[in-house]
Structure formats: C-alpha cells, structure tokens
C-alpha atoms as a PDB file:
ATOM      1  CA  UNK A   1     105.528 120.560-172.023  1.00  0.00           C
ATOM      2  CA  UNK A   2     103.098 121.616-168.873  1.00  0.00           C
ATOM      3  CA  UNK A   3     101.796 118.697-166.845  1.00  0.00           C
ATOM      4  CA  UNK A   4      98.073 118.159-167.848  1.00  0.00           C
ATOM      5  CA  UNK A   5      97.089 116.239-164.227  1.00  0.00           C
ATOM      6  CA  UNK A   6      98.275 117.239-161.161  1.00  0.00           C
ATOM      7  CA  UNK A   7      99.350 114.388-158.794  1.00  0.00           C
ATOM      8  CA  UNK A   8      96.527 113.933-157.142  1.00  0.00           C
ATOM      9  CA  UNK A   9      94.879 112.685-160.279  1.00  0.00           C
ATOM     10  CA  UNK A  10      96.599 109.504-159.801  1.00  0.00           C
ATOM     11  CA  UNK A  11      94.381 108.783-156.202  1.00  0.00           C
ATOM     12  CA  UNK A  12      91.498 109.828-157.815  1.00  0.00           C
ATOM     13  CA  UNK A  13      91.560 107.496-160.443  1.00  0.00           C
ATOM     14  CA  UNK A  14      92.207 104.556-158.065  1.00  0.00           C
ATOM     15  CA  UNK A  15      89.284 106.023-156.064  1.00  0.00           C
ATOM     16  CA  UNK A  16      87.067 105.687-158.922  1.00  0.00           C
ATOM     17  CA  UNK A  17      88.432 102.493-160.184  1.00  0.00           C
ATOM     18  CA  UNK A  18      87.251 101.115-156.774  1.00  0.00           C
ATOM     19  CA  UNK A  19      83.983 103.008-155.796  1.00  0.00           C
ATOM     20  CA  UNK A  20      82.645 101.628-159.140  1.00  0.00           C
ATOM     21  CA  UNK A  21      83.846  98.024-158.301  1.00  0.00           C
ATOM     22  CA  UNK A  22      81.866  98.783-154.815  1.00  0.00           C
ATOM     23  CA  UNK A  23      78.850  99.426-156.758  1.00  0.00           C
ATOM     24  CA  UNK A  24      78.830  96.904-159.445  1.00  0.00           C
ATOM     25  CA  UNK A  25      79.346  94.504-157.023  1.00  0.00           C
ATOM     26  CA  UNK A  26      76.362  96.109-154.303  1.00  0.00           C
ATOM     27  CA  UNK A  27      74.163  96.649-157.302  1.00  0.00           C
ATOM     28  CA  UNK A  28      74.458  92.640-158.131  1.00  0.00           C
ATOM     29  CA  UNK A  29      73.973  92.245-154.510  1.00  0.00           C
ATOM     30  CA  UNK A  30      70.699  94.269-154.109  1.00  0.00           C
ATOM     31  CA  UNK A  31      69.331  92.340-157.389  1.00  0.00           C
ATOM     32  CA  UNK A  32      70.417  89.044-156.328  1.00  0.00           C
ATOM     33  CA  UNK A  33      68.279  90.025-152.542  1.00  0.00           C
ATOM     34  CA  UNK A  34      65.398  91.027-154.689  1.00  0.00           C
ATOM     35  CA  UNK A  35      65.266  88.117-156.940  1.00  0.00           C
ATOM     36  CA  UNK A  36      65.730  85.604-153.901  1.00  0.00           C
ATOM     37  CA  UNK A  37      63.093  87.719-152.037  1.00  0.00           C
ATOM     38  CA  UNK A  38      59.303  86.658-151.783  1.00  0.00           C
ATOM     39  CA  UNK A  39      58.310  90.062-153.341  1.00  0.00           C
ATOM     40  CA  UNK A  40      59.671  87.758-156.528  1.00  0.00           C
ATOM     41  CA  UNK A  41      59.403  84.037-155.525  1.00  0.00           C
ATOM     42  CA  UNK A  42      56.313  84.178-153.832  1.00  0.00           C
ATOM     43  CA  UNK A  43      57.489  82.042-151.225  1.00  0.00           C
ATOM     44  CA  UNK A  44      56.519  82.309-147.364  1.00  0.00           C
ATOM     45  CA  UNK A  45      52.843  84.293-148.990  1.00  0.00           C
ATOM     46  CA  UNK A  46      49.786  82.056-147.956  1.00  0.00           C
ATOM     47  CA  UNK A  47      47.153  82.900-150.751  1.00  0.00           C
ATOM     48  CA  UNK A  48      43.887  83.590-150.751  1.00  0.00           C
ATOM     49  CA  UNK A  49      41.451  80.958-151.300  1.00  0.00           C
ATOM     50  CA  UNK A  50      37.805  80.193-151.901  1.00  0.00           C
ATOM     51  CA  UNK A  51      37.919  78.933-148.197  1.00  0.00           C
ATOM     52  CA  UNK A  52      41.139  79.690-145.371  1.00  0.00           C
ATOM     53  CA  UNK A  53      41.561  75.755-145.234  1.00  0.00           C
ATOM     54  CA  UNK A  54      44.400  75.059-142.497  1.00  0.00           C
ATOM     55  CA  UNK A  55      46.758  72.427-142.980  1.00  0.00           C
ATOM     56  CA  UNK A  56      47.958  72.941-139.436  1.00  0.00           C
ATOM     57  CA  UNK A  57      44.703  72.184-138.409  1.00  0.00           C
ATOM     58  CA  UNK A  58      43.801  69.293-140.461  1.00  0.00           C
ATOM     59  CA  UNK A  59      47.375  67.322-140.681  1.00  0.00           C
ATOM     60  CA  UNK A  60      49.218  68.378-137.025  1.00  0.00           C
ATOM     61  CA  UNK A  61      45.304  68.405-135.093  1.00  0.00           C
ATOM     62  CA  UNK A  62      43.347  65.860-136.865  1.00  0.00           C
ATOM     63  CA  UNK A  63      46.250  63.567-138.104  1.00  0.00           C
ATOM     64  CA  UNK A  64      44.918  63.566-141.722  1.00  0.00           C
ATOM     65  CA  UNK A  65      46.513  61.659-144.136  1.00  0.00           C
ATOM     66  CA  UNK A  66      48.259  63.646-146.943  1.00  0.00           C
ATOM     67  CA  UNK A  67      46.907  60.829-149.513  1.00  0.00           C
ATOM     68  CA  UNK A  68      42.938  61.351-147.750  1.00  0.00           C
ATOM     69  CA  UNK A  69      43.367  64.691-150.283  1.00  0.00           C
ATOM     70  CA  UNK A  70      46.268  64.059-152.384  1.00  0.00           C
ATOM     71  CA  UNK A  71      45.261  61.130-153.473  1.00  0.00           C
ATOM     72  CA  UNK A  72      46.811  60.528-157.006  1.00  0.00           C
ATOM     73  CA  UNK A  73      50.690  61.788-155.495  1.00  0.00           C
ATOM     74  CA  UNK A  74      52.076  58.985-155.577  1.00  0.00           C
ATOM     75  CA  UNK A  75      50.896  57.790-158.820  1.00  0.00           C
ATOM     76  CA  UNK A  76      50.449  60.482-161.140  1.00  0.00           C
ATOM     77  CA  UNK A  77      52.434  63.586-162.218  1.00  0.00           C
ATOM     78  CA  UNK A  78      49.831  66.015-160.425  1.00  0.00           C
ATOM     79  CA  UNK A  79      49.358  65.534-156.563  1.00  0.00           C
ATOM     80  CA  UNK A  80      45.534  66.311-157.350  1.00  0.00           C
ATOM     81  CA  UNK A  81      43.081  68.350-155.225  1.00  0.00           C
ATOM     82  CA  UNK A  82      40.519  66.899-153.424  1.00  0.00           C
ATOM     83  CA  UNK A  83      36.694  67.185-154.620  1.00  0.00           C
ATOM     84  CA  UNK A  84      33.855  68.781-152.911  1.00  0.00           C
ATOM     85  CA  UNK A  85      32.806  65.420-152.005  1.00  0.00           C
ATOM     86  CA  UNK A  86      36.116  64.458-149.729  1.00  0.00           C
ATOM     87  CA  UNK A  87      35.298  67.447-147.767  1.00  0.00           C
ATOM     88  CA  UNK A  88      31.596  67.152-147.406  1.00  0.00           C
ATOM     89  CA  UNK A  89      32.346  63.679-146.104  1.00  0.00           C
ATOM     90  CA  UNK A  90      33.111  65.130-142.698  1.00  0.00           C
ATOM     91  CA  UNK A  91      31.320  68.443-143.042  1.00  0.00           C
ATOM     92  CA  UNK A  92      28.177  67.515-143.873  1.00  0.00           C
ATOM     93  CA  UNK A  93      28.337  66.421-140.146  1.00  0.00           C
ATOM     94  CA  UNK A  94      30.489  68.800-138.633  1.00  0.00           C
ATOM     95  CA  UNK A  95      30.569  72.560-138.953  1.00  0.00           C
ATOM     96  CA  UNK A  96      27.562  72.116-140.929  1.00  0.00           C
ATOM     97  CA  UNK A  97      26.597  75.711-140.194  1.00  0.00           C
ATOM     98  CA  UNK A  98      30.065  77.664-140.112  1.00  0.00           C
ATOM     99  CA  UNK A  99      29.867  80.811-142.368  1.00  0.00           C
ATOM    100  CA  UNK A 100      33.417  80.110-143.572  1.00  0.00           C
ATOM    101  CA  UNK A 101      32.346  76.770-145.540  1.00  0.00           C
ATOM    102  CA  UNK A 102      29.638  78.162-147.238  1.00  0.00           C
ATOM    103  CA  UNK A 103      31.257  78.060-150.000  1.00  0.00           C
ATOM    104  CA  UNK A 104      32.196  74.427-149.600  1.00  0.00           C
ATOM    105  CA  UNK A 105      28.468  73.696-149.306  1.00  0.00           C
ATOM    106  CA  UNK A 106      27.433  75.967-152.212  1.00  0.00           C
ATOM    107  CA  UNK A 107      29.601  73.443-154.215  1.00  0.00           C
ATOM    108  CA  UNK A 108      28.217  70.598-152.789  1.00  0.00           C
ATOM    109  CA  UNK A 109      24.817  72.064-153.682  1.00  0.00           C
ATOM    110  CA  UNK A 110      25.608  73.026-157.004  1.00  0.00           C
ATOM    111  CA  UNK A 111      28.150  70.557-158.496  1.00  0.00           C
ATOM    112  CA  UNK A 112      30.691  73.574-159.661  1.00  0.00           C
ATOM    113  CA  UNK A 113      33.836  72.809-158.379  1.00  0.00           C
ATOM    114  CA  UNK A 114      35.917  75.150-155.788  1.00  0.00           C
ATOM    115  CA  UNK A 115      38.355  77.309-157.631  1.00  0.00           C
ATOM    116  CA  UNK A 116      41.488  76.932-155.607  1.00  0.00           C
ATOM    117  CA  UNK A 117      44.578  79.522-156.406  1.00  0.00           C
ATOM    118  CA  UNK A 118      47.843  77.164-156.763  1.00  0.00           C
ATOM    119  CA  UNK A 119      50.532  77.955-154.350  1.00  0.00           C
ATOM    120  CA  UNK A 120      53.214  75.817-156.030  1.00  0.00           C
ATOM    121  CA  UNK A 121      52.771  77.123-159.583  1.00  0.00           C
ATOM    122  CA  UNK A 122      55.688  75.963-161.894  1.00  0.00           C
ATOM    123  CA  UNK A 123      55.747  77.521-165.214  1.00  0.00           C
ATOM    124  CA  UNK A 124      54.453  75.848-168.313  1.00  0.00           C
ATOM    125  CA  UNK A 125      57.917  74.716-169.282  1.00  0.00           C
ATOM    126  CA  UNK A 126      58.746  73.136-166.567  1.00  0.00           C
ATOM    127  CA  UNK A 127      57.611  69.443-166.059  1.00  0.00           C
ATOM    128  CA  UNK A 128      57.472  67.640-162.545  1.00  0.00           C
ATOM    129  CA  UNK A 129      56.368  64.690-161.446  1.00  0.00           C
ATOM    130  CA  UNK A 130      55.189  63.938-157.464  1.00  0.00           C
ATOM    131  CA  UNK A 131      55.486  60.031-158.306  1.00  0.00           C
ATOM    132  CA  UNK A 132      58.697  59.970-159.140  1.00  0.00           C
ATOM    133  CA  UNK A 133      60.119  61.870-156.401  1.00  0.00           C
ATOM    134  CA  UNK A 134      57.755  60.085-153.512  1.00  0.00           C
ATOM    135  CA  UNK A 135      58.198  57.156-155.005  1.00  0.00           C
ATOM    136  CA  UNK A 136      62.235  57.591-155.029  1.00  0.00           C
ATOM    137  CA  UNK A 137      62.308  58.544-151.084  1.00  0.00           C
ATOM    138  CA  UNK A 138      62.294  62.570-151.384  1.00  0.00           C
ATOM    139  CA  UNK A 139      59.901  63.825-148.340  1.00  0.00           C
ATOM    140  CA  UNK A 140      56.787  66.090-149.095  1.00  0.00           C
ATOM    141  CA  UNK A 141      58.266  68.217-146.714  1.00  0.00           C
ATOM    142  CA  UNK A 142      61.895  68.698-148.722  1.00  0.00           C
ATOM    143  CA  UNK A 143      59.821  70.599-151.307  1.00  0.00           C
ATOM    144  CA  UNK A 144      56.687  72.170-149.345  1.00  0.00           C
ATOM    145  CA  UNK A 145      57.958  72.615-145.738  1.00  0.00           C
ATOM    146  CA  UNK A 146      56.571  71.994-142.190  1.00  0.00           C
ATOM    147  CA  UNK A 147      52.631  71.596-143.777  1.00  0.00           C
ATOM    148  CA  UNK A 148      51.611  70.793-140.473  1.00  0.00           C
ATOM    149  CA  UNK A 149      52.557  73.890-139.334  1.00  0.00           C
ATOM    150  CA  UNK A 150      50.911  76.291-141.725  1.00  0.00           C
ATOM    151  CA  UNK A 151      47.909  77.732-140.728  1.00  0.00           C
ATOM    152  CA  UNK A 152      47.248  78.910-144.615  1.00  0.00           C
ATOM    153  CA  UNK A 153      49.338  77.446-147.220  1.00  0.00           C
ATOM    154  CA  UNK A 154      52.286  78.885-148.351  1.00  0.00           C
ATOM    155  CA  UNK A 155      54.800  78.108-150.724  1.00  0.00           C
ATOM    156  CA  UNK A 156      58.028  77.499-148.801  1.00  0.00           C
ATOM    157  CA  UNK A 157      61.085  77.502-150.954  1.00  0.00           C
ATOM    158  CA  UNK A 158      61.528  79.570-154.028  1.00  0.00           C
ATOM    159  CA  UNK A 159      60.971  77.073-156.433  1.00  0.00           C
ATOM    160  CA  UNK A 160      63.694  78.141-159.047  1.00  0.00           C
ATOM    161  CA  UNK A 161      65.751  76.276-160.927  1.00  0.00           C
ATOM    162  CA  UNK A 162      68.923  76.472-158.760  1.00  0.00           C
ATOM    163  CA  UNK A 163      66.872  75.308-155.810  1.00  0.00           C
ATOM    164  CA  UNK A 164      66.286  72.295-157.734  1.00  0.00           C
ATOM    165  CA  UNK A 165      69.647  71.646-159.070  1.00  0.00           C
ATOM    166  CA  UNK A 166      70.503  71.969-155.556  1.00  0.00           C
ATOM    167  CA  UNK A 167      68.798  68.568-155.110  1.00  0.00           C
ATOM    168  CA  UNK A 168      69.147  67.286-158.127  1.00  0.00           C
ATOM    169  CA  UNK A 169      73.221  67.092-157.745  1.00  0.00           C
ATOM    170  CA  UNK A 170      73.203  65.233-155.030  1.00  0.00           C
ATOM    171  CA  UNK A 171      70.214  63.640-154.105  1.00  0.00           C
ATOM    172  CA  UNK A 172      71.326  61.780-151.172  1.00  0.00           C
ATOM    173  CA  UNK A 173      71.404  64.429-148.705  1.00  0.00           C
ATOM    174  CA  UNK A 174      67.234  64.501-148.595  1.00  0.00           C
ATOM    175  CA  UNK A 175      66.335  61.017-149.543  1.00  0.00           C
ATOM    176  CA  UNK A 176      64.763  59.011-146.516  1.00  0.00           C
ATOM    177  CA  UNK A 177      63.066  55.706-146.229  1.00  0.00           C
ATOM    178  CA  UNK A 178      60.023  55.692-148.682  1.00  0.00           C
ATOM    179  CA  UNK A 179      57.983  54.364-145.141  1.00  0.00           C
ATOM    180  CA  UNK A 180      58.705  57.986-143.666  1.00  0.00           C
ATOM    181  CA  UNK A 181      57.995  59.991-146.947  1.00  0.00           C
ATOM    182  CA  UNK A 182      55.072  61.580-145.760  1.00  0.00           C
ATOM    183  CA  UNK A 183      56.290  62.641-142.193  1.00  0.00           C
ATOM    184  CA  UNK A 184      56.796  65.864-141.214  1.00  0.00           C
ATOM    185  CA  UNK A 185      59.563  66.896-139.357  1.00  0.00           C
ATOM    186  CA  UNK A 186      62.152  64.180-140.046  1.00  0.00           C
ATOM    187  CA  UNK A 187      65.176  63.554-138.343  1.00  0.00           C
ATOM    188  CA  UNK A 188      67.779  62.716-140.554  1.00  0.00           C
ATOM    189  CA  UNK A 189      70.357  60.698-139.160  1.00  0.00           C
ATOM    190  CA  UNK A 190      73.814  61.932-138.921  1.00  0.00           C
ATOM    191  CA  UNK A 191      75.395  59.448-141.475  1.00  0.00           C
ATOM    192  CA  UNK A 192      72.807  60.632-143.990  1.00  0.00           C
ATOM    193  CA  UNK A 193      75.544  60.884-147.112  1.00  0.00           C
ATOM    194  CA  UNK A 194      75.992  57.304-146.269  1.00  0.00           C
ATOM    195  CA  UNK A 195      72.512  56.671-145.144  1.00  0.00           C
ATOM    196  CA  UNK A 196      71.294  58.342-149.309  1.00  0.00           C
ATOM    197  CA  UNK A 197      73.719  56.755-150.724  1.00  0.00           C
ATOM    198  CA  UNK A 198      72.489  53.522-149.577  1.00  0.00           C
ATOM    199  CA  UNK A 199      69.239  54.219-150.415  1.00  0.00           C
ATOM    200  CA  UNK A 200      69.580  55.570-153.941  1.00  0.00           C
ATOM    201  CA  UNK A 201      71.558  52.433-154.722  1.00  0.00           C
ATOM    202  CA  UNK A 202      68.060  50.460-153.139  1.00  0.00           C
ATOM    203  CA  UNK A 203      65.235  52.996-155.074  1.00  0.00           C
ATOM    204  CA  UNK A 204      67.801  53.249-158.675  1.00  0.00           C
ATOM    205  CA  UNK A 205      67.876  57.299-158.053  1.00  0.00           C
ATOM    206  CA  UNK A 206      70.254  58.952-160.432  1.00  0.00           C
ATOM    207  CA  UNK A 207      71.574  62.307-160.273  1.00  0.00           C
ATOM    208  CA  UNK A 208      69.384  63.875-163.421  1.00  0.00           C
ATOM    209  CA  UNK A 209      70.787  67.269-164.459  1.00  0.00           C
ATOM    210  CA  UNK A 210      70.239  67.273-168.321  1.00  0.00           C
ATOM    211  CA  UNK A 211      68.366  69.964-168.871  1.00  0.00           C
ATOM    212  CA  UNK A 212      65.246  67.160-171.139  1.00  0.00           C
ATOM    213  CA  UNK A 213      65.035  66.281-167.426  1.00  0.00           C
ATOM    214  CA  UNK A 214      62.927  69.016-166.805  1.00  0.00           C
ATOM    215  CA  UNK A 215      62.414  70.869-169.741  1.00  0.00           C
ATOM    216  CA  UNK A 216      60.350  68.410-172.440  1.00  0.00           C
END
C-alpha cells in the first residue's frame, strides 16, 4: 500500500499541535490584559463631575478631615456625600465668585442637590459596608488609594471580586491600628503578618469568604 503522508507530515503536525497551544494560551493572555485593563475596570479614570473637586487639594493642602464629608463611614454601610451646605460653609466666604462653583452656589440657591457621578460603583449584587471594614482596622487608602494625591477622583483598584478575595483571605496583611485608619500613606511595619494577626485577634476580624458574605 502507497504511503498517504510523507515524513515531513510528522513535524508539521507537532508544529501545529504547538502554534495552537501558543495561541490559546496568548489569546487568554490578551483577554486576561483587557479585562484587568481600565478600558474595563474603570480604574485610574477620574470622572467628570458637576464641579472638578480636588481631593489633593482639600485633604494633602487643607488637611480636611475625611469624616468633615464622609461623615456617616464609619457608621453606616454608605460613606455618604456631603450636602451643599458642608461646602457652602467655607465657600460662602471663600471663592465666593469662582466660575467653577457656580454650580455649588446654584444648589445652595435652589435647594436641588449636586448630582455627583460615583467613582466606586459596585454592582447591585454586591453588598459592602465602610463600617465594618473602618471599624475592623482596614485603611481608606487599602481600597481608594493615595486620595491625597488625586487631583480628580479616580477609582484606584479594579474593584473585582478577586481583588477582594485577595483581602478577604488574609486580612492581616492591610489591617493597621483603627487610630491610623484614615491616614494616608501608611507605613506598615515590617512584622505586619505578626503585627495583623495581633490585631485581628484585638478587633474579632475573621477571614469571610462565603460567598452570603457579599452576595445577600
């Protein structure tokens, strides 16, 4: 019987055998780039807003307090956003005329709140909490980033699921003292497994990865 393939059939089948390992495995790689990339988690893209309000200026210039805006983070599930009112309080005196806040006064003027665009927008089945987590030593800046630094807001980390987990396995590696929560650009120390051990033993954190955790 005549040979069907020649020899060289054999090389060309390992050829192909590997060249489409090569691009199963760079076609998972370029989706895996894309999905982590802010073109799909939004993250590192300030947002427009109603007015550019700088946290740089505000927190690292002025020294605000994040609670003088934030008020209900530490004791309810939403962080809150701050009324007309909080910000007329100083620029009612200050920058009274500056055309960038007239939109701040047009508020003021005609009791209809700002419409602010929400930079850390989980979706609807997700539930989180700011309490807990302030309240149980994780930083503001472990989930939002250097604040102080950001001229407009901008959501730092890509907020998915994995990112969480990340935390959520071992939570010792970003707790810090609950007196430091709000500071921006903590040093850990360099026993810090020790170090959040100690201190999840002290606040009762657990390591919550049941998926009712989140998803209610």
């Amino acid at each position: 019987m005549a040979q069907v393939f020649r020899p060289i059939a054999n090389s060309l089948s390992k050829v192909s055998v590997v060249g489409a390992v090569v691009l199963i495995s760079s076609l998972g790689a370029i989706l895996y780039a894309i999905n982590e990339s802010p073109y799909v988690s939004n993250a590192k893209i300030p947002h427009e807003q109603p007015v550019p309000f700088s946290h740089k200026h505000h927190v690292a210039g002025l020294g605000l307090d994040c609670r003088y805006c934030h008020s209900t983070v530490e004791t309810s599930a939403f962080a809150g956003i701050p009324p007309t009112e909080t910000c007329m309080s100083c620029h009612s005196q200050i920058w009274t005329n500056a055309d960038m806040l007239e939109p701040v006064r047009a508020s003021w003027r005609t009791g209809e709140s700002l419409v602010w665009r929400r930079v850390h927008d989980l979706p609807g089945f997700v539930y989180f909490n700011h309490s807990i987590h302030v309240n149980k030593g994780i930083g503001c800046e472990s989930c939002h980033g250097r604040v102080d630094q950001m001229p407009l807001m901008h959501q730092e980390n890509t907020l998915y699921m994995e990112w969480c987990l990340d935390c959520h396995r071992n939570p010792a590696k970003n707790i810090r003292p609950k007196d430091q929560v709000l500071t921006m650009g903590y040093k850990y120390p360099p026993n810090q497994a020790e170090f959040g051990a100690k201190l999840m033993a002290e606040y009762k954190v657990q390591s919550l990865t049941d998926c009712w955790t989140c998803h209610r």
